[in-house]
PDB file of N, CA and C in Angstrom:
ATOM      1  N   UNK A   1      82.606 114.774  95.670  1.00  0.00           N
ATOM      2  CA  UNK A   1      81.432 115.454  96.174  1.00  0.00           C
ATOM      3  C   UNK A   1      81.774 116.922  96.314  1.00  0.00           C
ATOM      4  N   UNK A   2      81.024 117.794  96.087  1.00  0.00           N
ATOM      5  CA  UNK A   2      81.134 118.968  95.678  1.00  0.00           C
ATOM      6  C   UNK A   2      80.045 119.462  96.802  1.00  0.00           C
ATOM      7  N   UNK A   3      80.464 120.175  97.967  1.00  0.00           N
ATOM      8  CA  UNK A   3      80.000 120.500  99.251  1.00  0.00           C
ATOM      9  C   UNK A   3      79.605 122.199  99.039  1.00  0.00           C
ATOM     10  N   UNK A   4      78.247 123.105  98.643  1.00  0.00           N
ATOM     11  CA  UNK A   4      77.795 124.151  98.582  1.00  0.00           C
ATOM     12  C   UNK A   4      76.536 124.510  99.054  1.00  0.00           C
ATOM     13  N   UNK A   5      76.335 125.712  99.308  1.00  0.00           N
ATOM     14  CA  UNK A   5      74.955 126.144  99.584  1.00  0.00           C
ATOM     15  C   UNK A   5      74.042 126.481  98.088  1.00  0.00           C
ATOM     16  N   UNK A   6      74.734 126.264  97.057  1.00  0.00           N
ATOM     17  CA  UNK A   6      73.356 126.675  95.743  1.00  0.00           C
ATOM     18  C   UNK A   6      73.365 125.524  95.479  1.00  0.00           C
ATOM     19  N   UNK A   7      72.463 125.277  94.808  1.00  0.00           N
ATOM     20  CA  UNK A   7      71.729 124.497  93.849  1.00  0.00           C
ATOM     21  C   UNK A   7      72.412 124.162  92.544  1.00  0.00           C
ATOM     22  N   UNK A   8      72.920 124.803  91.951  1.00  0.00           N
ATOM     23  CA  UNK A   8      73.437 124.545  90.549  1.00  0.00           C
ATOM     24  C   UNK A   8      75.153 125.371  90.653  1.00  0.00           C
ATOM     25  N   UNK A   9      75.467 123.711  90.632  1.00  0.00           N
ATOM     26  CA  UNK A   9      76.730 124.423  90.301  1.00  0.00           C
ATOM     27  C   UNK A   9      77.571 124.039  89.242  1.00  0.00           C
ATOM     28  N   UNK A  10      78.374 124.455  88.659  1.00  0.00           N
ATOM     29  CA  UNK A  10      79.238 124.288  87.257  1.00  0.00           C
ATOM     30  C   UNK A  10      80.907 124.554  87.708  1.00  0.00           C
ATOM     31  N   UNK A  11      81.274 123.710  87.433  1.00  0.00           N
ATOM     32  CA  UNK A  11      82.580 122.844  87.398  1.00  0.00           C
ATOM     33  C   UNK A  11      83.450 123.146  85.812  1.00  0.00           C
ATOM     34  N   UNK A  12      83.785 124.231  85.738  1.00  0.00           N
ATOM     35  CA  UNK A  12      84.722 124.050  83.733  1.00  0.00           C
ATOM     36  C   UNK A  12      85.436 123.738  84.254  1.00  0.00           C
ATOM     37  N   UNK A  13      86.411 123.727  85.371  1.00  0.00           N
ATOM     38  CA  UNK A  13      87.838 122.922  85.415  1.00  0.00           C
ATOM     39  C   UNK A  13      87.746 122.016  85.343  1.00  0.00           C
ATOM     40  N   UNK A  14      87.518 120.848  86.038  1.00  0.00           N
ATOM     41  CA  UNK A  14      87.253 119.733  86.930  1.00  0.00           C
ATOM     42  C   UNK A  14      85.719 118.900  86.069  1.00  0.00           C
ATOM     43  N   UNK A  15      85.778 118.484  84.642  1.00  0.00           N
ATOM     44  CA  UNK A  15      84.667 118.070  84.188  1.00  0.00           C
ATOM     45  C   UNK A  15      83.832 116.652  84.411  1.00  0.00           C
ATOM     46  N   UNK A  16      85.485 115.769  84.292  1.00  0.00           N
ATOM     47  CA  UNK A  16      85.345 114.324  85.137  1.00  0.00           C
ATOM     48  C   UNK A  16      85.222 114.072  86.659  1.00  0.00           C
ATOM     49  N   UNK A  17      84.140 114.650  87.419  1.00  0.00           N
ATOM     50  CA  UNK A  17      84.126 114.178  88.921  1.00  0.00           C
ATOM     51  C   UNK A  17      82.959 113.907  89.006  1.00  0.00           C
ATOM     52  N   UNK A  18      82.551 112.606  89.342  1.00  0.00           N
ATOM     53  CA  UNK A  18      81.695 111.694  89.618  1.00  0.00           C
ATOM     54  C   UNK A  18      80.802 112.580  91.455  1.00  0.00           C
ATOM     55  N   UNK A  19      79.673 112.605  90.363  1.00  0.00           N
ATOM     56  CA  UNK A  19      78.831 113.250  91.998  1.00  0.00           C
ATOM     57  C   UNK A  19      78.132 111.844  92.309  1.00  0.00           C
ATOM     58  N   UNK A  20      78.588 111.754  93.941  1.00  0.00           N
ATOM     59  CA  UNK A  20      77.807 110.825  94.406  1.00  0.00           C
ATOM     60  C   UNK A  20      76.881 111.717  95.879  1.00  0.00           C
ATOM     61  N   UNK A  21      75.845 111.026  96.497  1.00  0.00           N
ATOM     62  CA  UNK A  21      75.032 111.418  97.229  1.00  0.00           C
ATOM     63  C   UNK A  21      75.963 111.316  98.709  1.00  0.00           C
ATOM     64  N   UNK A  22      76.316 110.472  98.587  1.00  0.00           N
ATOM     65  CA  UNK A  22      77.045 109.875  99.958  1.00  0.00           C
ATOM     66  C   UNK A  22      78.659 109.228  99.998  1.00  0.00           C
ATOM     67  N   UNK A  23      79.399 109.462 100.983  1.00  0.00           N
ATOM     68  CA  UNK A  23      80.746 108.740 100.787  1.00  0.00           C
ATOM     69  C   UNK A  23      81.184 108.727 102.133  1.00  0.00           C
ATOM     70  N   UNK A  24      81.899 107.870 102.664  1.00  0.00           N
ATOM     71  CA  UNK A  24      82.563 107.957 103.421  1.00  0.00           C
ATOM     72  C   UNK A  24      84.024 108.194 103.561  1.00  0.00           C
ATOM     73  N   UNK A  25      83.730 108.725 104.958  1.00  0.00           N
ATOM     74  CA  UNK A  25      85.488 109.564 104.676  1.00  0.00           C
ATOM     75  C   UNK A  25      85.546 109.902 106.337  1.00  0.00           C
ATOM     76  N   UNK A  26      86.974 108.834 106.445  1.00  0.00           N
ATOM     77  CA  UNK A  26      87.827 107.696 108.134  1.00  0.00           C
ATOM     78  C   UNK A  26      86.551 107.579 108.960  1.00  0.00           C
ATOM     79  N   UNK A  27      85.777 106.988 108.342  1.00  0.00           N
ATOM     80  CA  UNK A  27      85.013 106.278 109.168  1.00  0.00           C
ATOM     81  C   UNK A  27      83.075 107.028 109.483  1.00  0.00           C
ATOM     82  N   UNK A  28      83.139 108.005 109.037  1.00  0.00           N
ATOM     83  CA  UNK A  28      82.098 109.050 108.751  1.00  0.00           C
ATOM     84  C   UNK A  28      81.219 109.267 107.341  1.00  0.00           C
ATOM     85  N   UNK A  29      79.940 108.757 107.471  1.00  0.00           N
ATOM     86  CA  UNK A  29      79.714 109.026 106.198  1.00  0.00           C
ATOM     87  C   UNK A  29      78.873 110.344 106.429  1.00  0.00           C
ATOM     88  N   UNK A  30      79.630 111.417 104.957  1.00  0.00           N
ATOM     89  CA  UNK A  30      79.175 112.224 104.660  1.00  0.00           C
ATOM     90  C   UNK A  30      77.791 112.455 103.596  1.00  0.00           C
ATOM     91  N   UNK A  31      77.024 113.509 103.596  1.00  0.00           N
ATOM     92  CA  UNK A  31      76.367 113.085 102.818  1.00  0.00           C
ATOM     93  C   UNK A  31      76.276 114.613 101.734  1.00  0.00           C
ATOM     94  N   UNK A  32      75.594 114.732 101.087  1.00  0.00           N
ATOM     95  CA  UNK A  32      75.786 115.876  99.993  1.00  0.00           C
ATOM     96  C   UNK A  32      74.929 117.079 100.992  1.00  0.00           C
ATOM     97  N   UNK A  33      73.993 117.010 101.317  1.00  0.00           N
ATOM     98  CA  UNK A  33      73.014 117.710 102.094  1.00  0.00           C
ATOM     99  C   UNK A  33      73.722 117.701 103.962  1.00  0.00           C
ATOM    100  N   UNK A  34      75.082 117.548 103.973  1.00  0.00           N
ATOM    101  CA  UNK A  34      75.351 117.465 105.091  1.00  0.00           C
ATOM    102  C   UNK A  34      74.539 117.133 106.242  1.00  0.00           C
ATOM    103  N   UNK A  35      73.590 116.257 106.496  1.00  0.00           N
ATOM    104  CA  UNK A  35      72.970 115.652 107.523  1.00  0.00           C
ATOM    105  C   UNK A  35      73.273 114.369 107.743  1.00  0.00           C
ATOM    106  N   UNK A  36      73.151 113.652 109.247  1.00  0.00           N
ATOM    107  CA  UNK A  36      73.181 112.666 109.773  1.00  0.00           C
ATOM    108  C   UNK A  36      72.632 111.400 109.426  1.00  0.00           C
ATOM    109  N   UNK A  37      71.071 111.796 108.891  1.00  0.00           N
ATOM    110  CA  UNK A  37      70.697 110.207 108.518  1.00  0.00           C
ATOM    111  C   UNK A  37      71.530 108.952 108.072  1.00  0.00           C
ATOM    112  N   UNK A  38      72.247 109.430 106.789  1.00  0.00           N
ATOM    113  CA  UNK A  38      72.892 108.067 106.511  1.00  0.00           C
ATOM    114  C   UNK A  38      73.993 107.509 107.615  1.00  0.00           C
ATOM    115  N   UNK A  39      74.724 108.646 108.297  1.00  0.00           N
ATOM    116  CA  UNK A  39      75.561 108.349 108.581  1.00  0.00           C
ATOM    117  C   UNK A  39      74.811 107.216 110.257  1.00  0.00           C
ATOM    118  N   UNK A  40      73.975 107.498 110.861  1.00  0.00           N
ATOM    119  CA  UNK A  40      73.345 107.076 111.981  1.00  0.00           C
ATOM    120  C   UNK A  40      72.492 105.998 111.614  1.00  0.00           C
ATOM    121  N   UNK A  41      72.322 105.752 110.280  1.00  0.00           N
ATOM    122  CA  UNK A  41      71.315 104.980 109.908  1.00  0.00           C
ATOM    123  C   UNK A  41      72.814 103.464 109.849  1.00  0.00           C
ATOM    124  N   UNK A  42      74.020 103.962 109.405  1.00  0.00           N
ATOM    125  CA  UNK A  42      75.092 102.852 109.625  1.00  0.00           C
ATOM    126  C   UNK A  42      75.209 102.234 110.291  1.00  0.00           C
ATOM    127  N   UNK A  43      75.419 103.523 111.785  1.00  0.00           N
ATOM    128  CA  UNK A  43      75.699 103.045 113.009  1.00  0.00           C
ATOM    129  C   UNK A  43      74.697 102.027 113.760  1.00  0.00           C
ATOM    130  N   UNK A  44      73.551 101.975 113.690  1.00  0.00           N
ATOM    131  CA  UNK A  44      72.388 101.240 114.096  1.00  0.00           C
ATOM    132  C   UNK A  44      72.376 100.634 113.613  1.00  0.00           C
ATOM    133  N   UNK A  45      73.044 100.002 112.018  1.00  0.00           N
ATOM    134  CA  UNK A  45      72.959  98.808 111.342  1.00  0.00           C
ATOM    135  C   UNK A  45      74.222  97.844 112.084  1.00  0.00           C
ATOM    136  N   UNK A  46      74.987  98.708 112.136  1.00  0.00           N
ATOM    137  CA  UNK A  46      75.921  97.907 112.474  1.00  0.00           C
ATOM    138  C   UNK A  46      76.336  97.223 114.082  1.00  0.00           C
ATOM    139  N   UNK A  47      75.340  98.030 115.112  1.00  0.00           N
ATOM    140  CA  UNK A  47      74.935  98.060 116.278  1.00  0.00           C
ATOM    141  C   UNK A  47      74.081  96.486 116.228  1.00  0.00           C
ATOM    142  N   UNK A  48      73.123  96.934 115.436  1.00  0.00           N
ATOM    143  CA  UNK A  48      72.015  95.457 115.765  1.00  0.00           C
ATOM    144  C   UNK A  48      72.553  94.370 115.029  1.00  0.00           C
ATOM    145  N   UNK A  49      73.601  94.493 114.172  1.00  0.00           N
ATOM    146  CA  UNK A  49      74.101  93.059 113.794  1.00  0.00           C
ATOM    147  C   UNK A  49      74.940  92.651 114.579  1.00  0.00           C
ATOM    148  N   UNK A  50      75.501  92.958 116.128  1.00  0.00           N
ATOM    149  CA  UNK A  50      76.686  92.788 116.693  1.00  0.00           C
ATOM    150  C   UNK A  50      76.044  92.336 117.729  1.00  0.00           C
ATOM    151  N   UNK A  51      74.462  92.988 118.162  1.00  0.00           N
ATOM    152  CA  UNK A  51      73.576  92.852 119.538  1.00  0.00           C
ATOM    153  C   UNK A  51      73.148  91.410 119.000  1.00  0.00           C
ATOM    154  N   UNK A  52      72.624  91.140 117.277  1.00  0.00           N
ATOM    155  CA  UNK A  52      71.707  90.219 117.209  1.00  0.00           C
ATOM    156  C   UNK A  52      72.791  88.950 117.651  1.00  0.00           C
ATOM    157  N   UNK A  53      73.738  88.478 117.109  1.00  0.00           N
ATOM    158  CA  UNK A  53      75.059  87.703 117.507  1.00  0.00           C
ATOM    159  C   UNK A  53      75.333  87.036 119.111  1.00  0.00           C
ATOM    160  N   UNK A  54      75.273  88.491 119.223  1.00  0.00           N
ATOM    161  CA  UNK A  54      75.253  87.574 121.130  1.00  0.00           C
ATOM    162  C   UNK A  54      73.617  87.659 121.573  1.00  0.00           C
ATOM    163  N   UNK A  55      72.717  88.020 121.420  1.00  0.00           N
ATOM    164  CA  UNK A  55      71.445  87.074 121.746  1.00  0.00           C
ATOM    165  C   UNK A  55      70.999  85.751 121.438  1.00  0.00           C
ATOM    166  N   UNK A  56      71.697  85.674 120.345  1.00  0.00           N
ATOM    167  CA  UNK A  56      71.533  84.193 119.617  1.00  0.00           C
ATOM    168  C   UNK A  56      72.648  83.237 120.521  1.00  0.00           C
ATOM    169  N   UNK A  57      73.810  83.942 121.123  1.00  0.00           N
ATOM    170  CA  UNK A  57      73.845  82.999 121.995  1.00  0.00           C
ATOM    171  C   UNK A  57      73.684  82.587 123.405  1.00  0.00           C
ATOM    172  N   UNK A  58      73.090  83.835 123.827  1.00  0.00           N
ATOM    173  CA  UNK A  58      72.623  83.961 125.138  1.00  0.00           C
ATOM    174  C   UNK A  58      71.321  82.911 125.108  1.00  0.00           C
ATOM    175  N   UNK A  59      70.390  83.028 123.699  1.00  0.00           N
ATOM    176  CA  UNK A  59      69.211  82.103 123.758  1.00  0.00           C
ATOM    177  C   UNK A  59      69.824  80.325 123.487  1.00  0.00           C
ATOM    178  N   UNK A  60      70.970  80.458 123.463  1.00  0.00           N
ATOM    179  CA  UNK A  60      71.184  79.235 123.489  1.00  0.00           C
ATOM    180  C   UNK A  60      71.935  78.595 124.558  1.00  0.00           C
ATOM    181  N   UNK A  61      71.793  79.449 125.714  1.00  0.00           N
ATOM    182  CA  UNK A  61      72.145  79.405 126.736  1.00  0.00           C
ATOM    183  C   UNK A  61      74.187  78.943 126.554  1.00  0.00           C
ATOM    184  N   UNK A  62      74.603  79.837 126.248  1.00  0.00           N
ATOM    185  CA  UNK A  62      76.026  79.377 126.151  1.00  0.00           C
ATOM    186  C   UNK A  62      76.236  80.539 127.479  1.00  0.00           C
ATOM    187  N   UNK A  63      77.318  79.889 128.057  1.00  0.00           N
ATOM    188  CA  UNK A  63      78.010  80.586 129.411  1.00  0.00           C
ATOM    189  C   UNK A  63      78.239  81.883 129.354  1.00  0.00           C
ATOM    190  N   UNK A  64      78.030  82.644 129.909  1.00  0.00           N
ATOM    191  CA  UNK A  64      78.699  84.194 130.310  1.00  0.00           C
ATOM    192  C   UNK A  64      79.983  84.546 130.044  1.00  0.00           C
ATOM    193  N   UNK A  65      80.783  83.821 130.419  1.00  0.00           N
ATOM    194  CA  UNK A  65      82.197  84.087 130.022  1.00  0.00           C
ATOM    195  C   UNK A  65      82.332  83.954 128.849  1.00  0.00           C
ATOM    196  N   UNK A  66      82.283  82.991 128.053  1.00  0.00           N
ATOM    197  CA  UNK A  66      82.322  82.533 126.773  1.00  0.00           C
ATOM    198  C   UNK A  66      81.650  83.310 125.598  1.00  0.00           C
ATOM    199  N   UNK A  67      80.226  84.342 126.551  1.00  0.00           N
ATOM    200  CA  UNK A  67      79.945  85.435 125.308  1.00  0.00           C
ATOM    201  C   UNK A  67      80.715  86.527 125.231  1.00  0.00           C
ATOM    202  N   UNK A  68      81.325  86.367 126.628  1.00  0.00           N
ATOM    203  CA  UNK A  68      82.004  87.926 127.153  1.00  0.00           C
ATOM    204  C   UNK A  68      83.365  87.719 126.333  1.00  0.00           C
ATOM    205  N   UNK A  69      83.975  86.781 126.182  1.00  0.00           N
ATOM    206  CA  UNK A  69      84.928  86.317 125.094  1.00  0.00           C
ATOM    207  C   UNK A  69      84.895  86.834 123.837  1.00  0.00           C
ATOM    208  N   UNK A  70      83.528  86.056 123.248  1.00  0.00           N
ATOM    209  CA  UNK A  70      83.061  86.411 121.793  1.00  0.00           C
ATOM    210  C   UNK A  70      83.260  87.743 121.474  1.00  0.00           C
ATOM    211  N   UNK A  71      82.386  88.727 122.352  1.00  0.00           N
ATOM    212  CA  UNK A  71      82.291  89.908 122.632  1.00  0.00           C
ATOM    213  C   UNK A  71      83.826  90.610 121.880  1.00  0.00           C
ATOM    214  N   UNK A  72      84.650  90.096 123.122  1.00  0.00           N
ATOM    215  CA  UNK A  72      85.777  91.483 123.127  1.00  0.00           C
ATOM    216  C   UNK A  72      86.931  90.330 121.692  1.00  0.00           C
ATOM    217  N   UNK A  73      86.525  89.556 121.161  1.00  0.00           N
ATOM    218  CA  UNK A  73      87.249  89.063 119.819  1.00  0.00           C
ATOM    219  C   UNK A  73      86.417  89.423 119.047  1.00  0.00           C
ATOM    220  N   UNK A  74      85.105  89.707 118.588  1.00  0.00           N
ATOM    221  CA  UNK A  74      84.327  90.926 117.608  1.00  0.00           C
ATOM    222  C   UNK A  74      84.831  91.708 117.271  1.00  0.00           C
ATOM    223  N   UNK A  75      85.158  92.472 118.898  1.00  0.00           N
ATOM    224  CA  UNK A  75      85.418  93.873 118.928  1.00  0.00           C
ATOM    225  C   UNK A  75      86.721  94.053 118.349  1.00  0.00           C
ATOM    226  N   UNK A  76      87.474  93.398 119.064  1.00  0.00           N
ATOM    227  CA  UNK A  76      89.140  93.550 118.290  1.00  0.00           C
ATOM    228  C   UNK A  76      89.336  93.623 116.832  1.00  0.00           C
ATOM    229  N   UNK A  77      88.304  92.460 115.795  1.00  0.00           N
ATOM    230  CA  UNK A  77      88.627  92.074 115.130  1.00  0.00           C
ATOM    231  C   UNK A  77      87.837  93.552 114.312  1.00  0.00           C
ATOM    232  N   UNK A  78      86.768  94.172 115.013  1.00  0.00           N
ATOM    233  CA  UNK A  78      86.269  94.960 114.067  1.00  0.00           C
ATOM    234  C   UNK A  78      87.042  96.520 114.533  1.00  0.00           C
ATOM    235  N   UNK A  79      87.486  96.807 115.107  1.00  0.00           N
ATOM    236  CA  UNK A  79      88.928  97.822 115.327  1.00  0.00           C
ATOM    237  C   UNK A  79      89.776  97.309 114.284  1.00  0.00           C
ATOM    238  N   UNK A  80      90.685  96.201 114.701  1.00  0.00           N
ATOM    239  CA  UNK A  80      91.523  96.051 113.344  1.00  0.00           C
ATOM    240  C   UNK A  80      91.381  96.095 112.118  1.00  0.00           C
ATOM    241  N   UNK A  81      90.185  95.795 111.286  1.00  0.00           N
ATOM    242  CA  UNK A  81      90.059  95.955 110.409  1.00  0.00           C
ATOM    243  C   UNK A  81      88.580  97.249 109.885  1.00  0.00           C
TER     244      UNK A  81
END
C-alpha cells in the first residue's frame, strides 16, 4: 500500500506491488484513505460475535460462574492466538 496525498501516483522502481484498499498491520487495519471505518467496522464484528455466544447461554439459563468461565477461556484463547 502506497500511503499519499495525490491521486496518481507512479512507481518506475517498484513495478510489482500489489495495491490493495485495506491491510492489516499488528492488529490494526489500515486503510488506503487512512480512515477508521474498516478498521471499527472489525472491532464490532468481532465484539457481537463474542456478546452473541454468551447470550445464547445466558438464554439457556446455564449458571453464572460457568459463563464467567467461558468468558475468560474465549478471552485467553483469543489473546493467544
Amino acid at each position: 500500500m502506497v500511503i499519499t496525498s495525490s491521486h496518481a501516483v507512479s512507481l518506475p522502481f517498484i513495478p510489482d506491488i500489489e495495491r490493495v484498499e485495506t491491510f492489516k498491520l499488528l492488529g490494526v487495519i489500515v486503510s488506503n484513505d487512512l480512515k477508521w471505518n474498516s478498521h471499527i467496522a472489525y472491532i464490532i464484528h468481532k465484539a457481537n460475535s463474542r456478546l452473541h455466544l454468551l447470550r445464547q447461554q445466558k438464554r439457556a439459563e446455564v449458571p453464572q460462574d460457568d459463563i464467567f468461565l467461558y468468558y475468560i477461556s474465549i478471552l485467553a484463547l483469543f489473546v493467544l492466538f
